[in-house]
Protein backbone atom coordinates (compact mmCIF):
# COMPACT_ATOMS: atom_id res chain seq x y z
CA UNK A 1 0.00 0.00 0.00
CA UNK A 2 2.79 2.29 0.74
CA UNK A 3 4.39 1.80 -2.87
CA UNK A 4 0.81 2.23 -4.30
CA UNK A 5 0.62 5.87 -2.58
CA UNK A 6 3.99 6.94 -3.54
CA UNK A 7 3.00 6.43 -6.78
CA UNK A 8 -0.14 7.72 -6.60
CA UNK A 9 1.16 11.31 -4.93
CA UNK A 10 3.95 11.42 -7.83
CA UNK A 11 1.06 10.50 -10.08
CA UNK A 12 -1.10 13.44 -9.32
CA UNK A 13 1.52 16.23 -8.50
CA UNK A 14 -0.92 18.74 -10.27
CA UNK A 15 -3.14 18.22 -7.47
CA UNK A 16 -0.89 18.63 -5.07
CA UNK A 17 -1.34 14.91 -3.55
CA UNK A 18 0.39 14.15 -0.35
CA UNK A 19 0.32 11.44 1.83
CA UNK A 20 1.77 9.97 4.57
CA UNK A 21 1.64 6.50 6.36
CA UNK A 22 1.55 6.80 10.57
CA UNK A 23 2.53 3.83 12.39
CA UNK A 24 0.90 3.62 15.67
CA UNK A 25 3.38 2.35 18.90
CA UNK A 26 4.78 3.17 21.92
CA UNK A 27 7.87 1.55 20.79
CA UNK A 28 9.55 4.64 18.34
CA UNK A 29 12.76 3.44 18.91
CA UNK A 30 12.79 -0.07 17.06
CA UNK A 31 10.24 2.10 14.31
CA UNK A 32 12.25 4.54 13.43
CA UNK A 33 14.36 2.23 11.51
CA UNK A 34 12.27 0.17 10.75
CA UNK A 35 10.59 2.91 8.50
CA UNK A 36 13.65 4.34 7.50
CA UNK A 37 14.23 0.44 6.10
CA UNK A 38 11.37 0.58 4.35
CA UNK A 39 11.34 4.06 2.66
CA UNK A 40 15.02 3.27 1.23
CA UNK A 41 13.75 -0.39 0.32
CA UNK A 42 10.98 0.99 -1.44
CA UNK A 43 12.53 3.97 -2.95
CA UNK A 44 9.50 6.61 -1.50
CA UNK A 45 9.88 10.16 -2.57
CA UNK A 46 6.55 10.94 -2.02
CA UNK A 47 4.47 9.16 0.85
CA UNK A 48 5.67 10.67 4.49
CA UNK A 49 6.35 8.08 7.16
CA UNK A 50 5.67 9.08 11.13
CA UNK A 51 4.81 7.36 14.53
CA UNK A 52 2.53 8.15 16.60
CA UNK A 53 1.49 7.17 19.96
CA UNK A 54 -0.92 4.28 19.90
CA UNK A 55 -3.91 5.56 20.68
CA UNK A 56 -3.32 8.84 17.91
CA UNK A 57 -4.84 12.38 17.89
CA UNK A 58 -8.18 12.74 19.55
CA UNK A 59 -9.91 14.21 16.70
CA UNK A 60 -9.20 11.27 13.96
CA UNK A 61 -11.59 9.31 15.68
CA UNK A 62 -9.46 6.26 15.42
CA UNK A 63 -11.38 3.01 15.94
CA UNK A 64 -9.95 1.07 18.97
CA UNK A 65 -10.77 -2.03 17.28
CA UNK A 66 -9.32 -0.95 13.84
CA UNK A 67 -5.74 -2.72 12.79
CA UNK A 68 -5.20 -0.35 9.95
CA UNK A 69 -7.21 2.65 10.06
CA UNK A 70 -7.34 5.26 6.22
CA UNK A 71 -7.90 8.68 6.28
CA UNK A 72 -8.54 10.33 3.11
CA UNK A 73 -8.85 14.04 3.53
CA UNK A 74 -9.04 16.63 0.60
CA UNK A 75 -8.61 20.57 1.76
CA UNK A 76 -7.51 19.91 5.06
CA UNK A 77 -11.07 18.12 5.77
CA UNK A 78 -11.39 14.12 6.95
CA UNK A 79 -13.53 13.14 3.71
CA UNK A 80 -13.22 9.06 4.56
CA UNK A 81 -12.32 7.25 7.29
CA UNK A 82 -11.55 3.75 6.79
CA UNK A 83 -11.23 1.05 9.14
CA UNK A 84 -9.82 -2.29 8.59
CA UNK A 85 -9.51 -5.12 11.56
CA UNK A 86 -6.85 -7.82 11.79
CA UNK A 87 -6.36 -9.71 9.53
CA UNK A 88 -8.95 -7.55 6.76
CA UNK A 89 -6.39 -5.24 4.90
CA UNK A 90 -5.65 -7.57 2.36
CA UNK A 91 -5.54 -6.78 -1.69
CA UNK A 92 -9.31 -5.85 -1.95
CA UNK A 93 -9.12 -3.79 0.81
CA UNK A 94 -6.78 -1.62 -0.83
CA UNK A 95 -8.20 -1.43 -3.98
CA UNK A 96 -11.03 -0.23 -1.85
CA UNK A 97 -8.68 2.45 -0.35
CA UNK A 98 -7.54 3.08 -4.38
CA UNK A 99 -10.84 3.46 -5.34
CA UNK A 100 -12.06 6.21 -3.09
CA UNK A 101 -8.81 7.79 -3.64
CA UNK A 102 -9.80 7.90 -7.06
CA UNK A 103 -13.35 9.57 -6.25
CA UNK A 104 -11.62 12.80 -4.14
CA UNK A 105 -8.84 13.40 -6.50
CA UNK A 106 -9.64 16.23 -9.92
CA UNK A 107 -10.33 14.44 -13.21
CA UNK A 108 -6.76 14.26 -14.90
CA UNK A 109 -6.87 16.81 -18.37
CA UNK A 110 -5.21 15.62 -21.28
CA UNK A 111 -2.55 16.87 -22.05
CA UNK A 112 -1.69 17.64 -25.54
């Protein structure tokens, strides 16, 4: 998923497309590399990696039951919020996540 929005964000620069994965732990230490592994495995220029404590801000209304939880916000406004229990982020679950992604981003002009 993390290679899909890296792509995605340098796919729709004109729309200036960010996004960022945020690992939720306690544990920051053992993280940190563990991110900084995967962004130079990966070869991200795009997608932003962070921690965050494990219960996360407040106002993202993170499900405590959620194992992977997607925000998809457009203007600095929460416009999905996706949870996913153990086990249930799998391949369709992203191309769930893909296809809403699809449904907030500008219709792509072509270019000629």
């Amino acid at each position: 998923m993390v290679k899909k929005l890296d792509a995605a964000a340098n796919d729709n620069k004109d729309a200036k497309m960010g996004s960022f994965v945020v690992i939720m732990s306690d544990d920051t230490d053992k993280l940190e590399k563990t991110l900084k592994d995967l962004a130079e495995k990966e070869k991200l220029t795009k997608v932003m990696l962070g921690i965050e404590s494990h219960t996360g801000p407040e106002d993202f209304k993170i499900s405590k039951d959620a194992d992977v939880t997607v925000i998809l916000y457009k203007n600095k406004e929460v416009v999905k919020n996706m949870a996913f229990g153990k086990g249930k982020f799998d391949a369709k679950a992203v191309d769930a996540v893909a296809a809403e992604l699809k449904s907030i981003l500008p219709e792509k002009k072509d270019k000629k």
